[in-house]
N, C-alpha and C. Protein backbone atom coordinates (compact mmCIF):
# COMPACT_ATOMS: atom_id res chain seq x y z
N UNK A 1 0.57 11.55 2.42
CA UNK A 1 0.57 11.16 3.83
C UNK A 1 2.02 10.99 4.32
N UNK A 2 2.21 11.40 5.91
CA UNK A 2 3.37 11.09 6.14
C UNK A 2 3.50 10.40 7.47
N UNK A 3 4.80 10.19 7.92
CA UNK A 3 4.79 9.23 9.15
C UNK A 3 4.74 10.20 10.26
N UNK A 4 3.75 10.08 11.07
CA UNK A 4 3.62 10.85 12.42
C UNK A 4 4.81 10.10 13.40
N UNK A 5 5.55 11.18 13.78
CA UNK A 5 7.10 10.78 14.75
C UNK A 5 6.59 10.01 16.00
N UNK A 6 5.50 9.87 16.30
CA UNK A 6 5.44 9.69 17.49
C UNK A 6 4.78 8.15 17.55
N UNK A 7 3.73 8.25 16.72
CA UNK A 7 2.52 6.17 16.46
C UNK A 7 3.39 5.68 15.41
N UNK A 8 4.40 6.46 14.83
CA UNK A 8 4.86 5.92 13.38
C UNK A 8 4.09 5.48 12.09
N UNK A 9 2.91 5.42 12.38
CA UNK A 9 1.61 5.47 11.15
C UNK A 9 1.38 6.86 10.43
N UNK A 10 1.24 6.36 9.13
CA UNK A 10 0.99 7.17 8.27
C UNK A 10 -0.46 8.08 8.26
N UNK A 11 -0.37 9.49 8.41
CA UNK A 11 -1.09 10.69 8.73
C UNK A 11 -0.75 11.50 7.80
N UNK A 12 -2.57 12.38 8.50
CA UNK A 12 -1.81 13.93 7.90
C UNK A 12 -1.68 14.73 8.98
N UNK A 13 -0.79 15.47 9.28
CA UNK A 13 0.19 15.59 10.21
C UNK A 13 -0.05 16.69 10.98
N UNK A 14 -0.07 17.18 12.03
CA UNK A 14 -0.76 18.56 12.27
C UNK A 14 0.50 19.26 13.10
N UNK A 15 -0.08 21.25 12.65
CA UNK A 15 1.33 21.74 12.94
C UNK A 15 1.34 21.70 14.70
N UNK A 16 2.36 20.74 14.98
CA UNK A 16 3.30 20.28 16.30
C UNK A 16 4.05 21.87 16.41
N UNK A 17 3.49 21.51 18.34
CA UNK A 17 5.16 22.67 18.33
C UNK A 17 5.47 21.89 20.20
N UNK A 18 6.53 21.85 19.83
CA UNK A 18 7.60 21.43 20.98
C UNK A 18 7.06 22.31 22.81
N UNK A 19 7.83 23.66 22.22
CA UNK A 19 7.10 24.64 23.30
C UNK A 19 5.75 24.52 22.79
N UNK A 20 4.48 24.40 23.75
CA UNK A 20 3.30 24.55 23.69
C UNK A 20 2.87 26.20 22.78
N UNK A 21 1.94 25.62 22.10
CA UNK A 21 1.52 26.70 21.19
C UNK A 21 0.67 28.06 22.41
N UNK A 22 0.23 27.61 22.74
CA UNK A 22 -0.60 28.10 24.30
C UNK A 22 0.69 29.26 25.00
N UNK A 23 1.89 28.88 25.16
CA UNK A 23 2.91 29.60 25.63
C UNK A 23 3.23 30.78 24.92
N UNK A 24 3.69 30.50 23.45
CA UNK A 24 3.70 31.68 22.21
C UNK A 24 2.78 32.62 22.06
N UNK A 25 1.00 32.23 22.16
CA UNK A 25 -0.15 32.91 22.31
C UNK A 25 0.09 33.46 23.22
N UNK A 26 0.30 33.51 24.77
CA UNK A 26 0.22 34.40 25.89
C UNK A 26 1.27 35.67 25.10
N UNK A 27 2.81 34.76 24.81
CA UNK A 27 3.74 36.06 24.59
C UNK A 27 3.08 37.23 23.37
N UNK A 28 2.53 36.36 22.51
CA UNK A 28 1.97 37.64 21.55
C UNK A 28 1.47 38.36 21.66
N UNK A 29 -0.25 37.75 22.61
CA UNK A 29 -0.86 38.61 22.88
C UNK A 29 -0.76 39.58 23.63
N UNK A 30 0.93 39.85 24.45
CA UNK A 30 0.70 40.09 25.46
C UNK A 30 2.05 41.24 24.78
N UNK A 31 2.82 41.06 23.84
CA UNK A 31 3.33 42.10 23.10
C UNK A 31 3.16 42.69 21.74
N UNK A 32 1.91 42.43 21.24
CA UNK A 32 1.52 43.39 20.39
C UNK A 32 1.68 42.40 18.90
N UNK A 33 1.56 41.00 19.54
CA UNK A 33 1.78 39.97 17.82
C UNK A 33 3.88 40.09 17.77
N UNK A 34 4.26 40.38 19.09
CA UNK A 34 5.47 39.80 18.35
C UNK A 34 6.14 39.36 19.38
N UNK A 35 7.65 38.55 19.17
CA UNK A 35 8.05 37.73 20.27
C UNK A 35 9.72 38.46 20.02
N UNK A 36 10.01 38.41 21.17
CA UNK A 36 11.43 38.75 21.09
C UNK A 36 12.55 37.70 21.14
N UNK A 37 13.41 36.88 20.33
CA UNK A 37 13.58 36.04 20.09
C UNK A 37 15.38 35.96 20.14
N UNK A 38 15.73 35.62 21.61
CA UNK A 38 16.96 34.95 21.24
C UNK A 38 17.79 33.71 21.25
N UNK A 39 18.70 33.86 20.19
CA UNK A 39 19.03 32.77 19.37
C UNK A 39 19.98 32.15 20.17
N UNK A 40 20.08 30.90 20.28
CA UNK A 40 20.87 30.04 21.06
C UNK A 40 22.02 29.61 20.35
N UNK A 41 22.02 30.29 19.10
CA UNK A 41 23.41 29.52 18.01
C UNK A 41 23.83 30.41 16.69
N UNK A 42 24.95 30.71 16.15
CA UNK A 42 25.17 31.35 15.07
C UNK A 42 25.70 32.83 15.79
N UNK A 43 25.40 33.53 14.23
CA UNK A 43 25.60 34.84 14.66
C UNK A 43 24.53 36.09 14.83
N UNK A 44 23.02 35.22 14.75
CA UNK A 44 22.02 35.72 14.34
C UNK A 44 21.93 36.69 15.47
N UNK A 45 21.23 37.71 15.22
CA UNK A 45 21.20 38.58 16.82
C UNK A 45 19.87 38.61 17.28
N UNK A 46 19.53 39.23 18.63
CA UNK A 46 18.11 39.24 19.16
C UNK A 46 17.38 39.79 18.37
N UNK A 47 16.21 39.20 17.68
CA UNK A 47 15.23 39.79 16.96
C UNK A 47 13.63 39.98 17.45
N UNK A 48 12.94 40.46 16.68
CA UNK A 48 11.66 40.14 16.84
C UNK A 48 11.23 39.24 15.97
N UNK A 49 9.78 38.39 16.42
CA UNK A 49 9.25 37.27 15.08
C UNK A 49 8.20 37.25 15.58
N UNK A 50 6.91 36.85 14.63
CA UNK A 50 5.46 35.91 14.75
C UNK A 50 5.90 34.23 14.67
N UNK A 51 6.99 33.86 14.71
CA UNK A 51 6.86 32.32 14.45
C UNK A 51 7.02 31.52 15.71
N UNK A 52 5.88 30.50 15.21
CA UNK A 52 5.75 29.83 16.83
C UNK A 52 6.53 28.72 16.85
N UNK A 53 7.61 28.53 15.91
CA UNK A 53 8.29 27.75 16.26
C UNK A 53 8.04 25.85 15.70
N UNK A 54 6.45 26.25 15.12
CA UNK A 54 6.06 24.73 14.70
C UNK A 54 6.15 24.12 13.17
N UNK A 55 5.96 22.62 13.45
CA UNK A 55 6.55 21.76 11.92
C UNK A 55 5.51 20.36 12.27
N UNK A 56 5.46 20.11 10.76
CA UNK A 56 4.54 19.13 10.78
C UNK A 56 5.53 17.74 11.21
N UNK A 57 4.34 17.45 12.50
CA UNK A 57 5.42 15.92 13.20
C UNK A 57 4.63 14.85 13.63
N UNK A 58 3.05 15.36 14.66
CA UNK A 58 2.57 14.47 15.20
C UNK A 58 1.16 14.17 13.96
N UNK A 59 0.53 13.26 14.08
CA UNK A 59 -0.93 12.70 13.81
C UNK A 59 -1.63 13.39 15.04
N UNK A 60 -3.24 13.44 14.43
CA UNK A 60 -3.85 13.98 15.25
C UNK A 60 -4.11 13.69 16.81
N UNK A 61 -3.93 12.15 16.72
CA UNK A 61 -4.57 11.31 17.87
C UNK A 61 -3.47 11.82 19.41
N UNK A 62 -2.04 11.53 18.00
CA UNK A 62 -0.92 11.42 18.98
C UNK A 62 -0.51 13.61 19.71
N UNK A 63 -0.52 14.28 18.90
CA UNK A 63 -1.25 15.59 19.87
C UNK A 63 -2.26 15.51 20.84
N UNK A 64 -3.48 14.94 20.36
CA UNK A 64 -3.90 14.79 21.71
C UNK A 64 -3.30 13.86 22.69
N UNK A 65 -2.75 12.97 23.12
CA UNK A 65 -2.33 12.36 24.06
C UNK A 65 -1.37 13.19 24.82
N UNK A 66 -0.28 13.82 23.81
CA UNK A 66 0.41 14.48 25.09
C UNK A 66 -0.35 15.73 25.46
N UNK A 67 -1.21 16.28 24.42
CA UNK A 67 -1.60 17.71 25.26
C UNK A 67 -2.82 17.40 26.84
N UNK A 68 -3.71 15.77 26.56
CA UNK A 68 -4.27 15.52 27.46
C UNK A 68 -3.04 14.71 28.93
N UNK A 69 -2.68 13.99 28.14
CA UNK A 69 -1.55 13.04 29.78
C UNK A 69 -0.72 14.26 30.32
N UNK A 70 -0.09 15.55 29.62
CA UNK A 70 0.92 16.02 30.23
C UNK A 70 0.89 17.62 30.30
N UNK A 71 0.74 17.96 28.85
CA UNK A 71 0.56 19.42 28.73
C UNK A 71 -0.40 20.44 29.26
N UNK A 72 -1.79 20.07 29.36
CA UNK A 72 -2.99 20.79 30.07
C UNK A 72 -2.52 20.65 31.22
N UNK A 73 -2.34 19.46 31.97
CA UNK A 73 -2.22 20.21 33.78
C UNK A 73 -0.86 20.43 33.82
N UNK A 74 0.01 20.79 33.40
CA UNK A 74 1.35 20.87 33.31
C UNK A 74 1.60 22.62 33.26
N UNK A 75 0.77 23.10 32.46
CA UNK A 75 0.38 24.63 32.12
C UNK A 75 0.11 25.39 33.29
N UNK A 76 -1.38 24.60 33.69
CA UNK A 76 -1.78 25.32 34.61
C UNK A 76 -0.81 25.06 36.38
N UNK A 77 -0.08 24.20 36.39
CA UNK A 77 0.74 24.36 37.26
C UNK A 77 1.41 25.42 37.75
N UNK A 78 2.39 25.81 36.25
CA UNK A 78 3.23 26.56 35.79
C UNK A 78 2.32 27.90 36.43
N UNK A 79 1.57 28.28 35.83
CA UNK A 79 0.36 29.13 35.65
C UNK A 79 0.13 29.35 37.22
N UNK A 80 0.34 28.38 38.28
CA UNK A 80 -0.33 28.87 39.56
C UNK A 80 -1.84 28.35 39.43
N UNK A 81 -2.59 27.69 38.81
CA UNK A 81 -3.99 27.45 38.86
C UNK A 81 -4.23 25.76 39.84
N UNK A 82 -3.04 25.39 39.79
CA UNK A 82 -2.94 23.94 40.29
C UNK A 82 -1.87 23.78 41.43
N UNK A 83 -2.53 23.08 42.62
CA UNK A 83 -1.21 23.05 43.47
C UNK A 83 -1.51 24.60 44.33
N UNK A 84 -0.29 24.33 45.13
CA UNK A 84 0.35 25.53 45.93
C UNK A 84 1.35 25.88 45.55
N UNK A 85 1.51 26.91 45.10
CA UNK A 85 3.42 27.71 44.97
C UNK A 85 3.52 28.71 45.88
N UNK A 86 4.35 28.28 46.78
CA UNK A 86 5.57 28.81 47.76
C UNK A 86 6.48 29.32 47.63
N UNK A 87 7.06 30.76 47.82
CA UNK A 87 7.87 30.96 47.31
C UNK A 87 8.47 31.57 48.53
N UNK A 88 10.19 31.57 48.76
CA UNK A 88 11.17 31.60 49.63
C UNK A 88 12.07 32.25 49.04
N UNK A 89 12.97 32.42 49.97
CA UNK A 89 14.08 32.86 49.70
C UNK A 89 15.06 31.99 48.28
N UNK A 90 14.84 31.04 48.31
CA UNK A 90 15.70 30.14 47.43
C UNK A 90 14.91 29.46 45.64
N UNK A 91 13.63 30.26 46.26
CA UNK A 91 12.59 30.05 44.76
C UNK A 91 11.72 30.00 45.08
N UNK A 92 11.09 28.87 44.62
CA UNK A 92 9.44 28.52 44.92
C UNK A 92 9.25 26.80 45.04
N UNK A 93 8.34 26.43 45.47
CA UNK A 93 7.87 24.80 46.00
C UNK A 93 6.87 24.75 45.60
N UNK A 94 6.84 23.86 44.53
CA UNK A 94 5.21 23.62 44.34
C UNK A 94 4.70 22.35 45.10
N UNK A 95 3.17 22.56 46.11
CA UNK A 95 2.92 21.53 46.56
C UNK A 95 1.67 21.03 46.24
N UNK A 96 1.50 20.04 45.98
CA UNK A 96 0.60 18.86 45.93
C UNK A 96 -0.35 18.71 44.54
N UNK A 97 0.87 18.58 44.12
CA UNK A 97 0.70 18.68 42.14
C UNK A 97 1.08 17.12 42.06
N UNK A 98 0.64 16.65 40.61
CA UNK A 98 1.18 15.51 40.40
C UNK A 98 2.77 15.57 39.54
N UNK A 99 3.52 15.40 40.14
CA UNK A 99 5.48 15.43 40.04
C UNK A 99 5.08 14.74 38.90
N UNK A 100 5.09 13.71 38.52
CA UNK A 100 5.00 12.88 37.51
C UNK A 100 4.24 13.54 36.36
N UNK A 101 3.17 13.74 36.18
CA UNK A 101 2.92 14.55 34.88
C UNK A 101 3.62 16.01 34.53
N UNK A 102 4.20 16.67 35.10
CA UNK A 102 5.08 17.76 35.04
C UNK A 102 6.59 17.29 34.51
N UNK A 103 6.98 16.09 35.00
CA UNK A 103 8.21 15.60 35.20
C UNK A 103 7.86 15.38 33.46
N UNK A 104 6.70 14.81 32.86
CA UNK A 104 7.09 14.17 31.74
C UNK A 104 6.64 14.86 30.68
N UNK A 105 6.06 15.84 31.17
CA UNK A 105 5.66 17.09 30.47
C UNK A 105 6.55 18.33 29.57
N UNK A 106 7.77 18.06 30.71
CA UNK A 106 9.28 18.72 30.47
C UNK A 106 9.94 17.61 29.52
N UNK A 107 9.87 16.57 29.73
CA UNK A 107 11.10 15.13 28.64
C UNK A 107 9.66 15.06 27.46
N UNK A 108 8.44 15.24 27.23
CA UNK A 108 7.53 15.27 26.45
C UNK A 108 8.44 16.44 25.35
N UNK A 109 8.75 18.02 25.58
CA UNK A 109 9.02 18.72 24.94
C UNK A 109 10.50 18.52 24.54
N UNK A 110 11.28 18.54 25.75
CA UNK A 110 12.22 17.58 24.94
C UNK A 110 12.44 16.66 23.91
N UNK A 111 11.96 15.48 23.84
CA UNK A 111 11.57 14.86 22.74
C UNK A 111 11.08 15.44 21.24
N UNK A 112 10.36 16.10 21.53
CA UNK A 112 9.82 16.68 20.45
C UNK A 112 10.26 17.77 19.90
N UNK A 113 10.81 18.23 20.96
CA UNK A 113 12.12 18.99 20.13
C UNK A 113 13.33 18.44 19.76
N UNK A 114 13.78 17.54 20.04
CA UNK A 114 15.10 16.51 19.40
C UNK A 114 14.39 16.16 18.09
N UNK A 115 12.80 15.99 17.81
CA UNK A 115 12.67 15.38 16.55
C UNK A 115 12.03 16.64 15.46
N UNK A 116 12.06 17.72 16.47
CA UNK A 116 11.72 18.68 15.07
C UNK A 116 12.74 19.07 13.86
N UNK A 117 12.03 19.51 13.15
CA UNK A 117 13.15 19.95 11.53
C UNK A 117 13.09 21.30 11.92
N UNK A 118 12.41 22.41 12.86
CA UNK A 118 12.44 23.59 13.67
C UNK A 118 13.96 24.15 13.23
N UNK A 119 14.27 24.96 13.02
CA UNK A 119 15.95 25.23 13.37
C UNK A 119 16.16 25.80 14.57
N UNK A 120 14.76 26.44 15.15
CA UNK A 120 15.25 26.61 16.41
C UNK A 120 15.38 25.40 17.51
N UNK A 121 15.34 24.16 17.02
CA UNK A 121 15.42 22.84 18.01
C UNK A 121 16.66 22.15 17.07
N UNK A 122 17.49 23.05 16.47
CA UNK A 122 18.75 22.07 15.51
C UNK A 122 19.30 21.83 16.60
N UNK A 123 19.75 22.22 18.24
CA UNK A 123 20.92 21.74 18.64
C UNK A 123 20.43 20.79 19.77
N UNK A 124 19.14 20.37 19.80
CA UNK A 124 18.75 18.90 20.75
C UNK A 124 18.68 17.85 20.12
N UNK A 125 19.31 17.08 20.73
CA UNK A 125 19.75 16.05 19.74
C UNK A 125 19.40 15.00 20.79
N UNK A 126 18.60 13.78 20.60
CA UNK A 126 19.21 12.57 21.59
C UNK A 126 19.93 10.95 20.92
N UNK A 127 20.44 10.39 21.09
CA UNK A 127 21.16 9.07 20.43
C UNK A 127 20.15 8.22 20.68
N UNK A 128 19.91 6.97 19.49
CA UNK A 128 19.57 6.05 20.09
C UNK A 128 19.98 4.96 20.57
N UNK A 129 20.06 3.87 21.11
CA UNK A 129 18.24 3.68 21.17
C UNK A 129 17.20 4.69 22.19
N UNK A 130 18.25 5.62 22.69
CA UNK A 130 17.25 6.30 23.92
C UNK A 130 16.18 7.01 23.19
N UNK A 131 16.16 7.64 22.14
CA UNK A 131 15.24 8.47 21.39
C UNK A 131 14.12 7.49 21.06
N UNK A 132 14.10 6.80 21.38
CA UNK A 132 12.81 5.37 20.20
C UNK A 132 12.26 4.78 21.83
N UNK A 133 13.35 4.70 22.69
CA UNK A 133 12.61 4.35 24.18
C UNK A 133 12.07 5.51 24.87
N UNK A 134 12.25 6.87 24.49
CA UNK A 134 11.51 7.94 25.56
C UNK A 134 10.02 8.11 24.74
N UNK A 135 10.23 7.87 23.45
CA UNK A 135 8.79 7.83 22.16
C UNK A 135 7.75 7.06 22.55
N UNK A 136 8.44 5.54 23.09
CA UNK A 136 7.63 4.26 23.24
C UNK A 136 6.62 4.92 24.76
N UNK A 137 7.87 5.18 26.05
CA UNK A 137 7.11 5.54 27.07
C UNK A 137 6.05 7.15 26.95
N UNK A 138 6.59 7.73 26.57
CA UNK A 138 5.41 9.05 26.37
C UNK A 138 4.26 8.42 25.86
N UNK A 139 4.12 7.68 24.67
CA UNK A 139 3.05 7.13 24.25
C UNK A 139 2.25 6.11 24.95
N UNK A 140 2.84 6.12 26.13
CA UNK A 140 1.92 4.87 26.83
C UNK A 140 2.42 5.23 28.09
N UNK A 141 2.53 6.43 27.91
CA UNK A 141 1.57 7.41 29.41
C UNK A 141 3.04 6.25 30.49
N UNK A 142 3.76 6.18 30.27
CA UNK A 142 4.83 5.56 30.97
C UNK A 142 5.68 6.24 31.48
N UNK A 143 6.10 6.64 32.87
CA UNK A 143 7.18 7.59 33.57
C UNK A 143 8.38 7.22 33.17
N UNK A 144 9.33 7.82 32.54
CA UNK A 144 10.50 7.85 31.99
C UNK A 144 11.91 7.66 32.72
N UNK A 145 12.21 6.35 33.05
CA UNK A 145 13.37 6.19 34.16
C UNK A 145 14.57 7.65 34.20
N UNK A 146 15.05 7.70 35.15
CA UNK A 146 15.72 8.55 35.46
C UNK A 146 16.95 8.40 34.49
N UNK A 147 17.85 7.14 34.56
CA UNK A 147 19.09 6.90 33.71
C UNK A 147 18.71 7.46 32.06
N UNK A 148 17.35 7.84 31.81
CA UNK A 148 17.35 8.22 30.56
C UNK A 148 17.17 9.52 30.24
N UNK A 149 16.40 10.37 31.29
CA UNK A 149 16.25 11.91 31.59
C UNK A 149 15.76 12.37 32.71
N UNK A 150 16.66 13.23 33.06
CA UNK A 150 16.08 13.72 34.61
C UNK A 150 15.66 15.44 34.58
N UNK A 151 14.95 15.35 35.20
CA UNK A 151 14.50 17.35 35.18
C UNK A 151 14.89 18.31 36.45
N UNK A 152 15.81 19.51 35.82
CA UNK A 152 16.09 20.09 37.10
C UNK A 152 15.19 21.39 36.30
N UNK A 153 14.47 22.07 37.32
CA UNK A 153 13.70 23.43 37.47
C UNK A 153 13.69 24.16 38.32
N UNK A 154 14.30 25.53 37.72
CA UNK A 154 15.10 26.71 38.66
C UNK A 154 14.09 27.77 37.98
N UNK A 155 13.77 28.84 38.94
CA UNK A 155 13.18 30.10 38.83
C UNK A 155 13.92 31.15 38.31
N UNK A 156 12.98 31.38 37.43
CA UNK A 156 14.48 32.59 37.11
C UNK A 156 14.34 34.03 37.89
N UNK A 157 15.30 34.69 38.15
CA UNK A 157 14.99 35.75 38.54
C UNK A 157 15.90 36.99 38.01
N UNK A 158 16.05 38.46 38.42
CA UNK A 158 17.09 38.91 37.97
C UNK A 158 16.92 39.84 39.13
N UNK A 159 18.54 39.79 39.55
CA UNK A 159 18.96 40.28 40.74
C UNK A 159 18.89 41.85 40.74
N UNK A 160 19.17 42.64 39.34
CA UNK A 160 19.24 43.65 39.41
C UNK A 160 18.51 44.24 39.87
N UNK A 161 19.36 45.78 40.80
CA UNK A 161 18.19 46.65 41.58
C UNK A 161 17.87 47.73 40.90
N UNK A 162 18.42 47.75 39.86
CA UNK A 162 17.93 48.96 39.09
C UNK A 162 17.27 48.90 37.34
N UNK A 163 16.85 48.72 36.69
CA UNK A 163 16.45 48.34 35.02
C UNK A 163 16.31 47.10 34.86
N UNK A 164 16.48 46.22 35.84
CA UNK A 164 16.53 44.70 35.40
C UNK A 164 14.96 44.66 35.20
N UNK A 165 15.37 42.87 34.45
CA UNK A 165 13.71 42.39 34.01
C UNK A 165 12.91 42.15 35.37
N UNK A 166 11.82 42.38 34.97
CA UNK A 166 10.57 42.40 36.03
C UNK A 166 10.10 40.43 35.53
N UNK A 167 9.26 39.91 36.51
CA UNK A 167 9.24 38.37 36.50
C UNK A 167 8.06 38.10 35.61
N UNK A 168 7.26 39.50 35.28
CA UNK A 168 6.95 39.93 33.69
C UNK A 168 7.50 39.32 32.76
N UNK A 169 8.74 40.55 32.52
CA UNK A 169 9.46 40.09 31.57
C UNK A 169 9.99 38.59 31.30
N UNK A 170 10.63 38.42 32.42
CA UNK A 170 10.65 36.87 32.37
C UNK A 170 10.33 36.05 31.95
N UNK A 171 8.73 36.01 32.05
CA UNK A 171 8.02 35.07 31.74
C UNK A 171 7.61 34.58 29.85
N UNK A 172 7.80 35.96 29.53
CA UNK A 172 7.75 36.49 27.95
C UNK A 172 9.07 36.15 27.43
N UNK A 173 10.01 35.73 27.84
CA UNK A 173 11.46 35.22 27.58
C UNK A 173 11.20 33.86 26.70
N UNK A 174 11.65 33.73 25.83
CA UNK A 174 11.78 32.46 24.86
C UNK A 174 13.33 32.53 24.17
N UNK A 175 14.38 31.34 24.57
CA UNK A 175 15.44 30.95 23.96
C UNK A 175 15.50 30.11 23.73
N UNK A 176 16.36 29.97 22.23
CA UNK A 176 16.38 28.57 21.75
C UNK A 176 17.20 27.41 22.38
N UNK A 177 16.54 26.37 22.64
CA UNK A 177 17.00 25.43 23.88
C UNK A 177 18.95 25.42 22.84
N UNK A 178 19.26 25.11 23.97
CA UNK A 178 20.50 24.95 23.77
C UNK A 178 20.78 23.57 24.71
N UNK A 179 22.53 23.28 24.63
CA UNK A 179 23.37 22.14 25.10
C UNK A 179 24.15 22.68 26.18
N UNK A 180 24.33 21.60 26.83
CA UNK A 180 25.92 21.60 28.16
C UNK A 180 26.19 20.35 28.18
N UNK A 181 27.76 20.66 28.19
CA UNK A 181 28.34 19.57 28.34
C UNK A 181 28.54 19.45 30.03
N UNK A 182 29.27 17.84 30.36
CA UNK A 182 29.39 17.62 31.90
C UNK A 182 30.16 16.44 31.54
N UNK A 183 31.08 16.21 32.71
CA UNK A 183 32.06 15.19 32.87
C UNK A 183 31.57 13.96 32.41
N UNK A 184 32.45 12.94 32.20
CA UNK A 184 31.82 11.37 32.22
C UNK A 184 30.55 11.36 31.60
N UNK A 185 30.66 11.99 30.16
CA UNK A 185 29.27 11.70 28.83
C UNK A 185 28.20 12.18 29.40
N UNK A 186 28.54 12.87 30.25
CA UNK A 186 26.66 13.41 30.96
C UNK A 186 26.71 14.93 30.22
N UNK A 187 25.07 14.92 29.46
CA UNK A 187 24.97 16.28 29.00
C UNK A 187 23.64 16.62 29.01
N UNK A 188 23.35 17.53 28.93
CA UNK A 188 22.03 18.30 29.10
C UNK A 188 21.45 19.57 28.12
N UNK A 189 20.03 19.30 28.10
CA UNK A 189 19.75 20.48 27.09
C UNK A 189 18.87 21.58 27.95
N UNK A 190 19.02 22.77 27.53
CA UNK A 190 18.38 23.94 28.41
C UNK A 190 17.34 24.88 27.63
N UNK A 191 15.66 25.00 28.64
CA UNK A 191 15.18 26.14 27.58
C UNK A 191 14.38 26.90 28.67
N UNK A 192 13.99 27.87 28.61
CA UNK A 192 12.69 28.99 29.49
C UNK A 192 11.65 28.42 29.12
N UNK A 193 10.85 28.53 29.92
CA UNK A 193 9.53 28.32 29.89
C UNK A 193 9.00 28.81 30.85
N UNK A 194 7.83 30.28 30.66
CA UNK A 194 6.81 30.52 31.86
C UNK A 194 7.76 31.36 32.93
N UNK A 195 8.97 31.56 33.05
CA UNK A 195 9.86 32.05 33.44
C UNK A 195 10.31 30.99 34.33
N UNK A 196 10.81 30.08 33.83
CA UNK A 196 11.19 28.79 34.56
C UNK A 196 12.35 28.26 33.65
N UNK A 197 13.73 28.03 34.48
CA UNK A 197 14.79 27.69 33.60
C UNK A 197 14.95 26.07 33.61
N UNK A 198 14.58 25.16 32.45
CA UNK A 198 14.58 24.11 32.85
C UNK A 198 15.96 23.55 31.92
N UNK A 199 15.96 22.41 32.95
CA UNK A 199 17.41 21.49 32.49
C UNK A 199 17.37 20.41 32.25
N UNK A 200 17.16 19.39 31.17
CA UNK A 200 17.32 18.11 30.62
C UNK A 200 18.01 16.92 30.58
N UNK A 201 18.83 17.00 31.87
CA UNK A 201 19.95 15.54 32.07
C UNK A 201 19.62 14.51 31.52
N UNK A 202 20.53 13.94 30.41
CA UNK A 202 20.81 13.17 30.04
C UNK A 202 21.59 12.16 30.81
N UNK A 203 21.87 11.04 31.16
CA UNK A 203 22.84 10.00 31.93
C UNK A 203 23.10 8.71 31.55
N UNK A 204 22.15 8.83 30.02
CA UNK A 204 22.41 7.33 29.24
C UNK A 204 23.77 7.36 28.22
């Protein structure tokens, strides 16, 4: 038995994955069982892989909580099944979704990628005590003050008028979250999702 990262009680542990397993399934099925995979660190180059990226982390109970409080309507957001998405000149607006389960849906994967043994999550890192206070609030369905993580979400697009990626392609895009630095100890971690470039501010 081991300690589930998240209730801290001893389990048997089920395979966790940071990016939703649900996300990896669309990309496979949707290229033939394989993912095109680039690397956020080293010298490794763009490859192909079947790996979804997962490691044994949560207990059973504690998977379900975030896939029920955050991840299921969080998907179908993304997805267009929930809400209105608007889209403009400057991106898209989603309206009349709940902000708050999306908001924690994004610092949910975060988290869980700061605590995977993944190597594709070696470079998210958070200090504590903030790592043991974003654990406490996810688990009790608690909105995550801003001074501890904030979410910026940008559309991705690609300008090119000629061979560029289609919002297809996009969407089938998986990189390994990476870091930025920013003035005055503020830093942030970055990953795709759904063809959505999200950003992780840190400010503690």
């Amino acid at each position: 038995m081991k300690l589930c990262e998240m209730c801290k009680s001893e389990a048997v542990l089920q395979s966790s994955h940071a990016i939703p397993d649900t996300i990896f399934k669309r990309i496979l099925r949707e290229n033939s069982g394989k993912l095109i995979v680039v690397p956020g660190v080293g010298s490794t180059p763009v490859h192909y892989s079947n790996d979804t990226w997962d490691t044994e982390q949560l207990c059973k109970r504690c998977e379900g909580l975030l896939n029920t409080n955050y991840e299921n309507y969080s998907i179908r957001v993304l997805r267009g099944k929930v809400g209105v998405v608007k889209k403009h000149a400057s991106g898209v607006t989603f309206e009349d979704v709940e902000t708050r389960k999306v908001v924690s849906f994004f610092i949910s994967i975060f988290w869980r990628a700061a605590n995977s043994k993944h190597e594709s999550y070696s470079k998210v890192y958070i200090p504590e005590p903030w790592n043991d206070q974003i654990r406490a609030m996810l688990a009790a369905d608690e909105l995550v003050p801003r001074n501890l993580a904030t979410v910026k979400i940008s559309r991705l697009f690609d300008s090119t008028k000629k061979n560029g990626f289609t919002q297809q392609n996009l969407k089938s895009m998986l990189v390994s979250p990476f870091p930025r630095r920013y003035r005055r100890g503020c830093y942030s971690f970055c990953f795709i999702l759904e063809g959505f470039f999200i950003e992780i501010l840190s400010l503690a």
